[in-house]
Protein backbone atom coordinates (compact mmCIF):
# COMPACT_ATOMS: atom_id res chain seq x y z
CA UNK A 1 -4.47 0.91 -15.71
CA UNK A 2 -3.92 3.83 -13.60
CA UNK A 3 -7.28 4.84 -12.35
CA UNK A 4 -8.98 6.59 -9.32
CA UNK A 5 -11.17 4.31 -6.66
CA UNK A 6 -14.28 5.73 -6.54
CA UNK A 7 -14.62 7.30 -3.19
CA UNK A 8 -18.88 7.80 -2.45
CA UNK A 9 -20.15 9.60 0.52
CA UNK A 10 -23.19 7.44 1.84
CA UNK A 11 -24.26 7.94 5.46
CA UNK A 12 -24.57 4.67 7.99
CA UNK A 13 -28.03 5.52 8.06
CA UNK A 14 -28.50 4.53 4.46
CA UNK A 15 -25.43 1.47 4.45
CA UNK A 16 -27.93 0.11 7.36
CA UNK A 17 -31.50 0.67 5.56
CA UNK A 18 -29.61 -0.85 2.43
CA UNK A 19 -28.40 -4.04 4.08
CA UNK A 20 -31.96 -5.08 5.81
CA UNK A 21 -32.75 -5.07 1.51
CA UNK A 22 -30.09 -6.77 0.02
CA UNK A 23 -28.66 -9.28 2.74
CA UNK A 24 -29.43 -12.29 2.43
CA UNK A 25 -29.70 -15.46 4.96
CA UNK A 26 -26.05 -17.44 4.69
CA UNK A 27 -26.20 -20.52 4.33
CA UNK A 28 -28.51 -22.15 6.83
CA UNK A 29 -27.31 -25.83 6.05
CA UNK A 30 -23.60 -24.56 8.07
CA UNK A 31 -23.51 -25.17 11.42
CA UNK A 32 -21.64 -23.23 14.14
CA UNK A 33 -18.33 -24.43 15.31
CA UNK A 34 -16.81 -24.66 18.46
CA UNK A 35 -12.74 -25.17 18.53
CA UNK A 36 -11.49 -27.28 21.36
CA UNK A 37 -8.08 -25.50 21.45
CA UNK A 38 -9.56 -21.95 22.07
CA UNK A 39 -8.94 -20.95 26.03
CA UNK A 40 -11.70 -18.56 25.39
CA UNK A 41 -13.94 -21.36 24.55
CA UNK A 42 -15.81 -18.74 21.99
CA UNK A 43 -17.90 -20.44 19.47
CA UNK A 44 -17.36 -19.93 15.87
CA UNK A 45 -20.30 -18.63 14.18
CA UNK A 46 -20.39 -18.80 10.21
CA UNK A 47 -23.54 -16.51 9.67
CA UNK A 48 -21.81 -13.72 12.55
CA UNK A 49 -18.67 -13.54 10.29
CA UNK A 50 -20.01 -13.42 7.24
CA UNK A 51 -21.47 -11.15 4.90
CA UNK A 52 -23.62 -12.20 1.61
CA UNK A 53 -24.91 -9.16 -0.63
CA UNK A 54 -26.93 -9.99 -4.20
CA UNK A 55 -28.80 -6.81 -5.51
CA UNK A 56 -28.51 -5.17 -8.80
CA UNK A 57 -26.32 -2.73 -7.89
CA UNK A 58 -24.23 -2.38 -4.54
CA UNK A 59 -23.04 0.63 -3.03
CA UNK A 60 -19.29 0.43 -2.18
CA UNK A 61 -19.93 2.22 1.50
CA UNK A 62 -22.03 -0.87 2.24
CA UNK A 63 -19.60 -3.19 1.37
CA UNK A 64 -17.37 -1.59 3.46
CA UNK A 65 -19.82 -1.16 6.46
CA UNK A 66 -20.63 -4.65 6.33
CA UNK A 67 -16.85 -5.63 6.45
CA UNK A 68 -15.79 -3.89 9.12
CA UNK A 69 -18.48 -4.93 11.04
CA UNK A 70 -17.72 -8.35 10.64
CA UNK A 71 -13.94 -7.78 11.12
CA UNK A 72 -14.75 -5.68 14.42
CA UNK A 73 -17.24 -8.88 15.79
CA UNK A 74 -14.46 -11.65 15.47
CA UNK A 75 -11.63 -9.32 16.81
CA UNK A 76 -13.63 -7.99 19.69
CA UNK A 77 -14.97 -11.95 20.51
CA UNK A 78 -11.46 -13.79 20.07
CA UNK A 79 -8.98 -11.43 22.16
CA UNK A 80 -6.71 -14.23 23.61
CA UNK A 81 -4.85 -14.77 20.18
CA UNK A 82 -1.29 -13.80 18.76
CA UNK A 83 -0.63 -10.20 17.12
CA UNK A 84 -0.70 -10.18 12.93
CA UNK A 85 -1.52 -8.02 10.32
CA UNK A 86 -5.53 -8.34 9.31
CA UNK A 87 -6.89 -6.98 5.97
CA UNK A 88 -9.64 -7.20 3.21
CA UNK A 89 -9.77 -6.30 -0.28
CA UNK A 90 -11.22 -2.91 -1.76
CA UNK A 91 -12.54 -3.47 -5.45
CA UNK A 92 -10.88 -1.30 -8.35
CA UNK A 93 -13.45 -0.85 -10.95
CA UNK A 94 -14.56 1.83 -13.77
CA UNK A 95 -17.30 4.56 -13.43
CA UNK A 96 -19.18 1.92 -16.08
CA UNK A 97 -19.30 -1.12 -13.65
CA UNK A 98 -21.18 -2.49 -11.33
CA UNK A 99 -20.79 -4.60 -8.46
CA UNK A 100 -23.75 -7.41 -8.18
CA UNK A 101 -22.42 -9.66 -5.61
CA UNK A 102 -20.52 -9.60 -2.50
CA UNK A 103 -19.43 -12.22 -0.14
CA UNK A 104 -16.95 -11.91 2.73
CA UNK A 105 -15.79 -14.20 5.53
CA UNK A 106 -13.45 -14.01 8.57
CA UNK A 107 -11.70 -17.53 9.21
CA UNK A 108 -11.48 -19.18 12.25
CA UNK A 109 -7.85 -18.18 11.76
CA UNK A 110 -8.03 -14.94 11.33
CA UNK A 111 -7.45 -14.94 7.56
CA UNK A 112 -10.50 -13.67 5.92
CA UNK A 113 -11.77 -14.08 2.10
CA UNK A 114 -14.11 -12.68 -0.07
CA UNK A 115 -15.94 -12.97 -3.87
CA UNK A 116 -17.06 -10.16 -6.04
CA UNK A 117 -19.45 -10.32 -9.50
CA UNK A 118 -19.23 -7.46 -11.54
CA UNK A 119 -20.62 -6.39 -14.88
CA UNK A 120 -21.38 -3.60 -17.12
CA UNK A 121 -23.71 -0.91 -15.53
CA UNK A 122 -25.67 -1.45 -18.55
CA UNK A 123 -26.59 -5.04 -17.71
CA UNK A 124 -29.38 -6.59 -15.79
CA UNK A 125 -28.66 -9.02 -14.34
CA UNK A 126 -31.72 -11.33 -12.10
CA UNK A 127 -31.49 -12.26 -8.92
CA UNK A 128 -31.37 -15.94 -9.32
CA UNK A 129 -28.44 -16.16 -11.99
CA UNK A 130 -26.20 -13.92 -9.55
CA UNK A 131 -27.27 -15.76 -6.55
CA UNK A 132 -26.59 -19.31 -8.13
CA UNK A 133 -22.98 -17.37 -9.09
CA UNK A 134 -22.38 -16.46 -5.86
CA UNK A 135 -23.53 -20.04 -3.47
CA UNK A 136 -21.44 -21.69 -6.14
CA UNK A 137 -18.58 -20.01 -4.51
CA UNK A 138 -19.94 -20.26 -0.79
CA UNK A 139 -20.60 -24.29 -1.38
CA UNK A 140 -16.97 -24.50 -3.50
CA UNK A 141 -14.03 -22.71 -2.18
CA UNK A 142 -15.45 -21.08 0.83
CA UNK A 143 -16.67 -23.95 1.91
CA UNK A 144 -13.29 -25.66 1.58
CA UNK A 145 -11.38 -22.66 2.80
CA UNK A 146 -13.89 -22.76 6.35
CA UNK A 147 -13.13 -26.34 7.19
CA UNK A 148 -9.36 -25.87 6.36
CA UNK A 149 -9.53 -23.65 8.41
CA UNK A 150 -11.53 -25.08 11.18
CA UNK A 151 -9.00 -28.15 11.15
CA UNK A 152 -5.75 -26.38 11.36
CA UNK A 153 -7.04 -24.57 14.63
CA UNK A 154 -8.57 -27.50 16.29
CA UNK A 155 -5.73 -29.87 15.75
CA UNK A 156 -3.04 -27.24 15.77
CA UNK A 157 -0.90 -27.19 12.97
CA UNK A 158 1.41 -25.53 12.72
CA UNK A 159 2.71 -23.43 9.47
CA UNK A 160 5.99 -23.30 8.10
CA UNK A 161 5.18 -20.69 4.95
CA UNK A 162 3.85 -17.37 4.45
CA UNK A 163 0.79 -16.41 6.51
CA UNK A 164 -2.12 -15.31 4.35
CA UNK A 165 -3.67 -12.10 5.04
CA UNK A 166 -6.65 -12.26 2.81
CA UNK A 167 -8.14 -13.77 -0.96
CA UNK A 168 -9.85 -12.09 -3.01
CA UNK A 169 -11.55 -13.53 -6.02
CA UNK A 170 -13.77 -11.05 -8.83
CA UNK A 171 -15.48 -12.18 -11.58
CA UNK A 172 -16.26 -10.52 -14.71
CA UNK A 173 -18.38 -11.83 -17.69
CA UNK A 174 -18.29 -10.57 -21.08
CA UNK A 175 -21.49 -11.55 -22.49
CA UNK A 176 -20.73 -13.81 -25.82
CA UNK A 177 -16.39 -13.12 -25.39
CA UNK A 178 -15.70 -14.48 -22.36
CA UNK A 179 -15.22 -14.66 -18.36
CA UNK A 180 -12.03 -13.65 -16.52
CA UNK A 181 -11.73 -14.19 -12.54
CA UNK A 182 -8.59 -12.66 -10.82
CA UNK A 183 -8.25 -14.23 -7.68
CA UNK A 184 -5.26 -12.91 -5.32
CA UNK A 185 -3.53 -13.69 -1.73
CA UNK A 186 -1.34 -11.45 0.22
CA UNK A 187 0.79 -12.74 2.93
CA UNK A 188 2.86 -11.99 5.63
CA UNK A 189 6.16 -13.50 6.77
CA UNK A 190 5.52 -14.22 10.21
CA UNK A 191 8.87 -16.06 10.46
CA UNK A 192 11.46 -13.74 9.57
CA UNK A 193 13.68 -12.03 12.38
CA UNK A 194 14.88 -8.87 10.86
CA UNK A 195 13.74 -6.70 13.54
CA UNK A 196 13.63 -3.64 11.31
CA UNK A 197 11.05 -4.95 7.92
CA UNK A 198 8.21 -7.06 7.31
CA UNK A 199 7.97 -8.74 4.43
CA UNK A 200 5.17 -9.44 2.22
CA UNK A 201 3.79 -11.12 -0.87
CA UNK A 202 1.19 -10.86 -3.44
CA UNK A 203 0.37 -13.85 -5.46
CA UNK A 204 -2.74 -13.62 -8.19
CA UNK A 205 -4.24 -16.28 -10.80
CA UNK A 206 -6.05 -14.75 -13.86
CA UNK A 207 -8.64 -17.21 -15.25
CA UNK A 208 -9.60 -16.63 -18.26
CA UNK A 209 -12.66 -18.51 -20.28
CA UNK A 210 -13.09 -18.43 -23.84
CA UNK A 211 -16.23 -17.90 -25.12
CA UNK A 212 -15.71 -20.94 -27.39
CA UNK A 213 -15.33 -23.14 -24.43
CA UNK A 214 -18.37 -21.60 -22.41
CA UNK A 215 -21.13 -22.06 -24.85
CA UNK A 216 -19.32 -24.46 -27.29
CA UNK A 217 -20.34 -22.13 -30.46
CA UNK A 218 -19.30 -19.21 -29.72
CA UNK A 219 -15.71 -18.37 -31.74
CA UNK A 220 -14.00 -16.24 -29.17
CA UNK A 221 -10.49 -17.12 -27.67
CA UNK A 222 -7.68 -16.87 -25.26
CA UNK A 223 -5.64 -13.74 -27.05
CA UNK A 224 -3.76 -11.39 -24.74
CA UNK A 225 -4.27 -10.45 -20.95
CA UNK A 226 -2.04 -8.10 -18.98
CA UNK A 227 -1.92 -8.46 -14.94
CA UNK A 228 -0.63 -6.41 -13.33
CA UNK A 229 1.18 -5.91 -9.52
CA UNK A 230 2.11 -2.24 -7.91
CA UNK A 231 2.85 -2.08 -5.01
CA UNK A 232 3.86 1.72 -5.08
CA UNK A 233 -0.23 2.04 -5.29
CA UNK A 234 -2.13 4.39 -2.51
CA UNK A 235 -5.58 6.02 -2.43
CA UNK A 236 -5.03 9.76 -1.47
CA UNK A 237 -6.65 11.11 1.62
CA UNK A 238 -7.31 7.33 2.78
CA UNK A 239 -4.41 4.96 2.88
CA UNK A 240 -0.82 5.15 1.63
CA UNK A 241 1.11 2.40 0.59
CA UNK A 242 3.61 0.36 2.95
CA UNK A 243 6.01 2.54 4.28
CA UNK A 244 8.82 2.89 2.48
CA UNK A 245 8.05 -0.38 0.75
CA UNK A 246 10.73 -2.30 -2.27
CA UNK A 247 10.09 -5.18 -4.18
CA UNK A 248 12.87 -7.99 -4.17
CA UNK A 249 11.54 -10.65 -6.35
CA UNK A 250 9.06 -11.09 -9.34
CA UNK A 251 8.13 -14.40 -10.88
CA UNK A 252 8.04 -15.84 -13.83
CA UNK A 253 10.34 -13.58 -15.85
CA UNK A 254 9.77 -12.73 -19.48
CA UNK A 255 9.24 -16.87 -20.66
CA UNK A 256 8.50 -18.61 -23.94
CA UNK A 257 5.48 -20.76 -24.03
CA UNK A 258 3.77 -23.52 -24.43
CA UNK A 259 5.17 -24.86 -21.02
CA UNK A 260 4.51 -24.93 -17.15
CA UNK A 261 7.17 -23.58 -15.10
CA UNK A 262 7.62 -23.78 -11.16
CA UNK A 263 8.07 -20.15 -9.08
CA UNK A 264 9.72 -19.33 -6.00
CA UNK A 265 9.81 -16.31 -4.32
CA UNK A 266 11.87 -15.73 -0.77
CA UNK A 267 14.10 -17.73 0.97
CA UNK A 268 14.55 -20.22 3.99
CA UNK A 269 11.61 -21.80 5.87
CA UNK A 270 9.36 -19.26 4.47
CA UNK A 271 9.41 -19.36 0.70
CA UNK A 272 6.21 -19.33 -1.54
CA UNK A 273 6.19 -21.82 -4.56
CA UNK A 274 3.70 -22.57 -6.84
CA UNK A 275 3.72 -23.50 -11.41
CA UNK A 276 2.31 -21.65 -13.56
CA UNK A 277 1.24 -22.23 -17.05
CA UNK A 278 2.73 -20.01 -20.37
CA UNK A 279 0.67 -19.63 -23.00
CA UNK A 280 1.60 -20.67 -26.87
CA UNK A 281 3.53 -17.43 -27.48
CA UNK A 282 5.10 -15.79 -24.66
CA UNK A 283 4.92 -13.33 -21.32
CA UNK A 284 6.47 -10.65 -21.39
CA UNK A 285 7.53 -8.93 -17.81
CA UNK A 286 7.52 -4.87 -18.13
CA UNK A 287 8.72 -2.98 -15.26
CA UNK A 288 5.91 0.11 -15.78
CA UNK A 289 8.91 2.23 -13.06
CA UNK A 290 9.20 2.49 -9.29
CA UNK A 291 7.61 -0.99 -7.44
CA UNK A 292 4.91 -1.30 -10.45
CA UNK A 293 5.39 -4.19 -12.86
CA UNK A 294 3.16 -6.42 -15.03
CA UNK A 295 3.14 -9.61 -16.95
CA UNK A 296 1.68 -9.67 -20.37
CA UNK A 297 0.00 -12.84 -22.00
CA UNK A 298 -0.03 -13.87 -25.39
CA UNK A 299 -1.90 -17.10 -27.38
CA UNK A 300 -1.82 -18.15 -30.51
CA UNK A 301 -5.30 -17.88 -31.40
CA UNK A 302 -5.26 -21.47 -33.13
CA UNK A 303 -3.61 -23.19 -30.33
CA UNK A 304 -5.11 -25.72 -27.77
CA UNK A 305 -4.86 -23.45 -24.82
CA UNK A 306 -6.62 -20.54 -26.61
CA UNK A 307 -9.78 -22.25 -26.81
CA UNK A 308 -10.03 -23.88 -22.86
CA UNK A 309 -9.89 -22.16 -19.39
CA UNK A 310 -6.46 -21.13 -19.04
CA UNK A 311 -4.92 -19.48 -15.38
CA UNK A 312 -1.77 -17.45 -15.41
CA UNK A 313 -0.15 -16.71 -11.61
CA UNK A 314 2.49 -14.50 -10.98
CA UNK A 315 3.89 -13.16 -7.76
CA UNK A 316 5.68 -10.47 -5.75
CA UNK A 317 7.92 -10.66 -2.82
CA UNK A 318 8.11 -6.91 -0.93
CA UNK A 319 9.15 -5.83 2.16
CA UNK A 320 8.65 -2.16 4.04
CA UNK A 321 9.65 -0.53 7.58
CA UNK A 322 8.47 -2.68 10.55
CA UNK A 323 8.40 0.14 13.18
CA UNK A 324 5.96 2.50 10.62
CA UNK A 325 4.00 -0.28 9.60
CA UNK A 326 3.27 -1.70 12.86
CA UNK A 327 1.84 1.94 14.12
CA UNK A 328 -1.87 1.08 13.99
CA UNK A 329 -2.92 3.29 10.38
CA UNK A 330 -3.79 0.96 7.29
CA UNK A 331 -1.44 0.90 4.43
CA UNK A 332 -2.12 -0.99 0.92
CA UNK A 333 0.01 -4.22 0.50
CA UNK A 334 -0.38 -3.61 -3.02
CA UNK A 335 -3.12 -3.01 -6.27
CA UNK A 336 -3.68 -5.78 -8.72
CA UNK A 337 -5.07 -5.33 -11.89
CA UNK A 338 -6.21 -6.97 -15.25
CA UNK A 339 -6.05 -6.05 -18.13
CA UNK A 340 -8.66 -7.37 -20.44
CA UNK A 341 -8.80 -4.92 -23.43
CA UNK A 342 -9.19 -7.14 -26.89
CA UNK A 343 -8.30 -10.40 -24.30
CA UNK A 344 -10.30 -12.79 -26.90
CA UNK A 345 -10.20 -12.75 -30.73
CA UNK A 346 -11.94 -14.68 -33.24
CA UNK A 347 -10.80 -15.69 -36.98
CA UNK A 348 -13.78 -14.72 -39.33
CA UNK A 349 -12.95 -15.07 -43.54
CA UNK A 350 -9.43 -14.88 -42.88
CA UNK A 351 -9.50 -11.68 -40.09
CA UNK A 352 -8.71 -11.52 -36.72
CA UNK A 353 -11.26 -9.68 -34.59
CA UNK A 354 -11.03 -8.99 -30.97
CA UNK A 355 -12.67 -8.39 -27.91
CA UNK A 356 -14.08 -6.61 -25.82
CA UNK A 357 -13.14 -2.93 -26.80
CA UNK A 358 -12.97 0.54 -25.07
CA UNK A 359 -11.24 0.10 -21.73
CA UNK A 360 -11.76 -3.33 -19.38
CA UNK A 361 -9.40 -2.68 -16.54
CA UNK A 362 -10.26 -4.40 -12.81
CA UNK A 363 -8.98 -5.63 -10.11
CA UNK A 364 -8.83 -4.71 -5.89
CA UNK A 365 -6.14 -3.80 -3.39
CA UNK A 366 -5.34 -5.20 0.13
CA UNK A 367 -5.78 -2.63 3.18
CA UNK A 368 -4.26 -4.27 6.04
CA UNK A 369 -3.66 -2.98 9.36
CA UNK A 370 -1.12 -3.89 12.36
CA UNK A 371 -3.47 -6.19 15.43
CA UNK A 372 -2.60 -6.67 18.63
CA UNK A 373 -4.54 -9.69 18.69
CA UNK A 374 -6.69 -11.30 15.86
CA UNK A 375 -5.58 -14.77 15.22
CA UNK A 376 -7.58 -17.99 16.45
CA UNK A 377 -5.14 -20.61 17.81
């Protein structure tokens, strides 16, 4: 799972011809917000902080153009706010893939989110099935995530956990196996006093869909996943990991299955707890050396849960040097992966078969950054 981002030189001149293409209107049905607890009395505009891509293929410069852009506009409008860290994801795929959607959204907040498609670079995709995709997220989730947002700044409430950084969902179909969506936060701890660390943590869900339960013929089913959490991961010549950064805590440890079991990760007012599900067999947790571990999933293939959508979420607790972190360069939180490789199998006369072959490895990585100011109370 160790693999190299793909780093392509593409000038602005070409991100900004490719954008006037493949950007599309957000959304018109939103309406801008206003918060009535903002001294700045600065408007929030959903189509200014957000960025919708759909093409066939989409460069990863202009992804990154577009983000920053839309990072740089909220910052730069909403100055009278509290210091945090601020991030978005980078997506980790093969030389093979493609990306075919891209949506990204700065919170009122200050949290931000986004939602990648990919495929094979040998698919074709049209227009219309990635677009329904993608406004299925932007009227589901985002949608959900806006106005959460929204409230919590115009009433003021306040929040006694971890503050999230960013969440980033991708999605990845398997044409006649199945569909996998890793979807991960990373937050801060905005509460502890150690004047020396900040702490972190990374907590990811792995979907997966059978292809049994997505057309209702189709044989495939849940079989074995891996997911994976380093946060030892940095992308030479860019961005190195957190300075001197440990992990303290994984959840769940190695656990039989079929059960649900409830996680907890730090301590105090600021712990993170969620349940997770186990599948019919087991997971496994492998420490891979250093802060890199992963989780893997197994079903039997004859069991309830291997023929429905199933999500598996572990999580990381971290922390790293305050004083180095806080110095204004980015650093990675941390890289999560999946593991998809033979994920689904099928009995046929007797024989197990699996799928999909050759190497399906994916995921993104957090780049966050030290702010003086980018919060919206």
């Amino acid at each position: 799972m160790n693999r190299k981002i793909g780093m392509r030189a593409f000038s602005m001149l070409l991100a900004l011809l490719l954008v006037s293409v493949m950007m599309m209107p957000v959304m018109a049905a939103e309406q801008v917000w206003q918060s009535q607890g903002n001294e700045q009395n600065v408007r929030y505009d959903l189509e200014k902080y957000t960025v919708r891509l759909v093409d066939s293929e989409i460069p990863k410069d202009l992804i990154g153009a577009r983000t920053q852009a839309a990072m740089s506009s909220f910052e730069e409008e909403f100055k009278n706010i509290q210091p945090r860290y601020v991030g978005a994801a980078e997506v980790d795929i093969s030389e093979d893939e493609k990306i075919v959607a891209y949506v990204f959204r700065v919170l009122p907040n200050g949290e931000s989110v986004s939602y990648v498609e990919v495929v094979s670079s040998k698919d074709n995709l049209s227009l219309e099935e990635i677009s329904s995709h993608t406004d299925a997220w932007i009227d589901g989730p985002l949608k959900n995530k806006t106005e959460e947002s929204l409230k919590e700044g115009d009433i003021g409430l306040l929040s006694y956990g971890p503050t999230p950084i960013h969440t980033a969902t991708i999605s990845r179909t398997y044409t006649g196996v199945g569909r996998a969506y890793l979807t991960t936060t990373w937050y801060w701890d905005n509460q502890e006093t150690n004047s020396n660390q900040d702490y972190f943590f990374t907590k990811t869900t792995l979907r997966t869909d059978p292809g049994i339960d997505i057309s209702g013929y189709e044989p495939y089913r849940n079989a074995q996943f891996d997911v994976e959490i380093d946060s030892d991961y940095s992308v030479p010549g860019y961005y190195q990991h957190l300075p001197n950064v440990q992990v303290i805590q994984n959840d769940p440890q190695t656990t039989n299955g079929y059960t649900t079991v409830g996680l907890s990760l730090g301590t105090g007012g600021c712990a993170l707890q969620w349940s997770t599900a186990i599948p019919s067999t087991h997971v496994e947790l492998h420490n891979l050396g250093g802060n890199t571990l992963y989780w893997h999933e197994e079903f039997f293939l004859l069991a309830g849960c291997a023929a429905t959508t199933f999500e598996f979420t572990p999580g990381q607790h971290s922390y790293c040097s305050q004083s180095s972190a806080r110095n204004g360069n980015t650093y990675v939180v941390s890289r999560v992966m999946a593991d998809v490789s033979d994920g689904w199998g099928k009995i046929v006369d007797g024989i197990a078969y699996f799928a999909p072959s050759g190497t399906n490895s994916w995921g993104h990585l957090c780049k966050i950054k030290w702010s003086g100011g980018y919060v919206h109370t």
